[in-house]
Structures are given as structure tokens and as C-alpha cells.
C-alpha atoms as a PDB file:
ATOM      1  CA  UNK A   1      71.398  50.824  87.738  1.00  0.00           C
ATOM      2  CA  UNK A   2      70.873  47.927  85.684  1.00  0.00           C
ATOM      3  CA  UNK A   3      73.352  46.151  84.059  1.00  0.00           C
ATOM      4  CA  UNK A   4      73.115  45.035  80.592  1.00  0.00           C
ATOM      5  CA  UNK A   5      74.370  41.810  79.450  1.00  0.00           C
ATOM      6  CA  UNK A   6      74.651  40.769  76.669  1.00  0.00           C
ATOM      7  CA  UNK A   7      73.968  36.796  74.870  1.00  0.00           C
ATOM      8  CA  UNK A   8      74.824  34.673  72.338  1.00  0.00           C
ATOM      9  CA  UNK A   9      71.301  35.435  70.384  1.00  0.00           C
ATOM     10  CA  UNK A  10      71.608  39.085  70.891  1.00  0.00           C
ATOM     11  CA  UNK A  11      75.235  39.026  69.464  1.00  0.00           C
ATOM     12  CA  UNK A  12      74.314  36.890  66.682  1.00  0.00           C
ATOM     13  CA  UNK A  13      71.924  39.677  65.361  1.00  0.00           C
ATOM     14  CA  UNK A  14      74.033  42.215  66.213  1.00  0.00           C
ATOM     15  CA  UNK A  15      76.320  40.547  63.725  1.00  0.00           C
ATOM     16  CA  UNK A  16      73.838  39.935  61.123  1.00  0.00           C
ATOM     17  CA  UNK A  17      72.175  43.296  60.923  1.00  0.00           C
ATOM     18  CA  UNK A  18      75.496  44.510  61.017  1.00  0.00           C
ATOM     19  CA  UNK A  19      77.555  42.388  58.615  1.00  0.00           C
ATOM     20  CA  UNK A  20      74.718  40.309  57.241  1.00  0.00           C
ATOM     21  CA  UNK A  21      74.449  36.874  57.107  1.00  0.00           C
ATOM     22  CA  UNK A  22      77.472  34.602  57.060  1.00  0.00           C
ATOM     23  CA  UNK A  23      78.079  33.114  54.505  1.00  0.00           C
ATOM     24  CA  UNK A  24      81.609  31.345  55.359  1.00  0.00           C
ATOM     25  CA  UNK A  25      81.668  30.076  58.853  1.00  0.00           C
ATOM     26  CA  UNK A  26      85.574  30.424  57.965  1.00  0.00           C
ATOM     27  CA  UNK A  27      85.373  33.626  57.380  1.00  0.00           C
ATOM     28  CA  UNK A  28      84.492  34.569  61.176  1.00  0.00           C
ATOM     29  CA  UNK A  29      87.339  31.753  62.764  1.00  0.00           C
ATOM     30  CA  UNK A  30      89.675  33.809  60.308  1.00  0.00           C
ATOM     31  CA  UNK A  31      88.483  36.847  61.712  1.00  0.00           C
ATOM     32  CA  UNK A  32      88.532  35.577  65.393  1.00  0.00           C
ATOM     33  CA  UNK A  33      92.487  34.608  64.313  1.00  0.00           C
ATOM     34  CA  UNK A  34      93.159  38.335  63.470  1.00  0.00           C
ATOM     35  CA  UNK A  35      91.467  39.350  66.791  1.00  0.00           C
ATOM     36  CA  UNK A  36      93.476  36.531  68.630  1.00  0.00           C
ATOM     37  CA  UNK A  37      96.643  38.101  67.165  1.00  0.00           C
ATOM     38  CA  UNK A  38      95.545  41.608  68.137  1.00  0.00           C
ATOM     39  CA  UNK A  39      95.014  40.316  71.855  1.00  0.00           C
ATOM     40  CA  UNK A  40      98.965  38.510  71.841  1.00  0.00           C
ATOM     41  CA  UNK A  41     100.632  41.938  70.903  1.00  0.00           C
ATOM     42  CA  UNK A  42      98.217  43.988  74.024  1.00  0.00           C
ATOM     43  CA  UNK A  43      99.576  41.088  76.297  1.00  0.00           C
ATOM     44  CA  UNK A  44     103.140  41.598  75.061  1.00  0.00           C
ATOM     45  CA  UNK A  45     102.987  45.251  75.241  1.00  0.00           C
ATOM     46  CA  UNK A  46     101.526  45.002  78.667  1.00  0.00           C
ATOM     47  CA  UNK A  47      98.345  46.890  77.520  1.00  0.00           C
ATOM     48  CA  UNK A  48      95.560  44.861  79.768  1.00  0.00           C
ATOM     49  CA  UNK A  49      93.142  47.432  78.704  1.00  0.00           C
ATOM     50  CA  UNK A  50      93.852  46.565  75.336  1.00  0.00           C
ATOM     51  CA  UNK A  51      93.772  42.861  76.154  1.00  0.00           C
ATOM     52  CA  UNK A  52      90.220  43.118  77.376  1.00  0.00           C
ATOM     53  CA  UNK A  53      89.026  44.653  74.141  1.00  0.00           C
ATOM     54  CA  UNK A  54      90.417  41.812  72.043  1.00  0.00           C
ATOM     55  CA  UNK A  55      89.702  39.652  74.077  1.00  0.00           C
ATOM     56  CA  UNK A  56      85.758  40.325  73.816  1.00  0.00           C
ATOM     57  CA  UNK A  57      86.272  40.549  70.120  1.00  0.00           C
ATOM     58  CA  UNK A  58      87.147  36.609  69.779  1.00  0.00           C
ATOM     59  CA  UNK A  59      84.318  35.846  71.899  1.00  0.00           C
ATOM     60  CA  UNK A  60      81.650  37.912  69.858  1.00  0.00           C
ATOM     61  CA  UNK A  61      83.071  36.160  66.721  1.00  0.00           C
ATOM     62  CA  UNK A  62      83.103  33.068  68.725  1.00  0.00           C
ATOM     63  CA  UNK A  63      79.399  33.361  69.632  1.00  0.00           C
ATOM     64  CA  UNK A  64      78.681  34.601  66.330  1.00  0.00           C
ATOM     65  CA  UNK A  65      80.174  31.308  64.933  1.00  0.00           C
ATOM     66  CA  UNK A  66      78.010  29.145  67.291  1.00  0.00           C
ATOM     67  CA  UNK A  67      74.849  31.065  66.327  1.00  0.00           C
ATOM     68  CA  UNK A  68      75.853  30.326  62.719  1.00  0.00           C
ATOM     69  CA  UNK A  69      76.864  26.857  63.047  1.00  0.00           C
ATOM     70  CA  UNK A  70      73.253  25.855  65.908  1.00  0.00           C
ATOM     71  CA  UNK A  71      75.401  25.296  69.055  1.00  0.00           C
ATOM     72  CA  UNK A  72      75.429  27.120  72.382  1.00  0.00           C
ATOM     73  CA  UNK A  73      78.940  28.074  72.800  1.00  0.00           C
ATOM     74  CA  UNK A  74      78.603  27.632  76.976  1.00  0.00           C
ATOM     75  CA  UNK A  75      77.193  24.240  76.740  1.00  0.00           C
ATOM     76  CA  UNK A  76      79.760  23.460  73.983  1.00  0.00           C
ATOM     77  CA  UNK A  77      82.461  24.913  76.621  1.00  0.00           C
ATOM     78  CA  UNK A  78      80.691  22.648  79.440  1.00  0.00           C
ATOM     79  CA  UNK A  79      80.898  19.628  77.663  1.00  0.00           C
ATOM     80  CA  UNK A  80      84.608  20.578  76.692  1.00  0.00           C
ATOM     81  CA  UNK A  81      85.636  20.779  80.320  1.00  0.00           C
ATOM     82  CA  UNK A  82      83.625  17.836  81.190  1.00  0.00           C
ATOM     83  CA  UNK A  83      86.160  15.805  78.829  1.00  0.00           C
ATOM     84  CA  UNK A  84      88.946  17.930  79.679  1.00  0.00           C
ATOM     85  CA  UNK A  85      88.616  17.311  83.259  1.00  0.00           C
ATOM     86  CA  UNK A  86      88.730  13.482  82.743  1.00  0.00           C
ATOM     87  CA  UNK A  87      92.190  13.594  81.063  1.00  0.00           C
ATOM     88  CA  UNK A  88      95.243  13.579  82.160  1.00  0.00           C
ATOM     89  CA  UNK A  89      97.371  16.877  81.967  1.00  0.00           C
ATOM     90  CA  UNK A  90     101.343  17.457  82.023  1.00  0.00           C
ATOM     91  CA  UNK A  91     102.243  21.187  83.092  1.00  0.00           C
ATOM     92  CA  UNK A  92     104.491  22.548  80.535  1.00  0.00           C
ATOM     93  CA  UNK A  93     105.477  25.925  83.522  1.00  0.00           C
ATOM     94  CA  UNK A  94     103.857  28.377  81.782  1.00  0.00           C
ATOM     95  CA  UNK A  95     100.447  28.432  82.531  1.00  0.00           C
ATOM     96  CA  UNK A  96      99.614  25.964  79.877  1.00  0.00           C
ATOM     97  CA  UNK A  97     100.293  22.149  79.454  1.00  0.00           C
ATOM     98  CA  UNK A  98      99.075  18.863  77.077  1.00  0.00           C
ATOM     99  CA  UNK A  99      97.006  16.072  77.641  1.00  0.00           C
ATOM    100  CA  UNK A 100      98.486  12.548  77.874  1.00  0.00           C
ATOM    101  CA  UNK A 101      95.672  10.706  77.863  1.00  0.00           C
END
């Protein structure tokens, strides 16, 4: 069985055959905001199943948004980490923390 995966091109049309074309770039972080808040009440409720869902629909609005904007969201993640990994981080306990530097 072959597995299908899908990529930031093939989401992008998805999106515009869909949708359309964007016309707000805004209009899809707003959307990927909604979807964000959608994914914090599965996690409270405990719904993982849920969680995955919402989860997928930020990144399809994310990819959409690279598409639309003419950057590859992985490379703009690997580039992210390369900075992030040369700063220093405090721990705030929970998982998450800040950079001090």
C-alpha cells in the first residue's frame, strides 16, 4: 500500500481551487488563529483525536500562507531552529520557556 503524502504545492492548490486565490494573507493567519483555538479546547478536553485534526488544520493554513507569501515553510522552520538553537533559553516548567539572548 502506498502512502500518500501530501506537500506544500499540493496543499496550496488544494486551497486555491477550493477557496480561490488569497487575497489577504491575513485572512489565512486569522483563520490559522481560529484553528489554533480549536486545537487549545481538544487539548483541554483531553480529546487527542481532536487535537490531531486541528492541529493539521494550522499547518494546511500555514503552508497555504507560505505558498501565498513564496517561502518554503520547512526551510523557513530550518532556518528558525538554526537561530533558535544559537540562543539562549530559560525553562519556564511547562514545556515552554523564553530566550535571553
Amino acid at each position: 500500500m502506498t502512502s500518500r503524502r501530501e506537500t506544500q504545492s499540493t496543499i496550496a492548490l488544494w486551497g486555491e481551487e477550493t477557496f480561490g486565490p488569497v487575497s489577504d494573507p491575513a485572512a489565512l493567519a486569522r483563520r490559522a488563529s481560529i484553528e489554533m483555538e480549536e486545537l487549545i479546547e481538544a487539548l483541554e478536553k483531553g480529546d487527542t483525536e481532536e487535537a490531531a485534526r486541528e492541529t493539521a488544520d494550522v499547518l494546511i493554513l500555514l503552508n497555504r500562507l507560505g505558498t501565498t507569501l513564496g517561502f518554503d515553510l520547512l526551510e523557513a522552520v530550518d532556518a528558525k531552529m538554526k537561530v533558535n538553537r544559537a540562543r539562549h533559553w530559560v525553562p519556564a516548567g511547562d514545556g515552554t520557556g523564553r530566550h535571553v539572548g
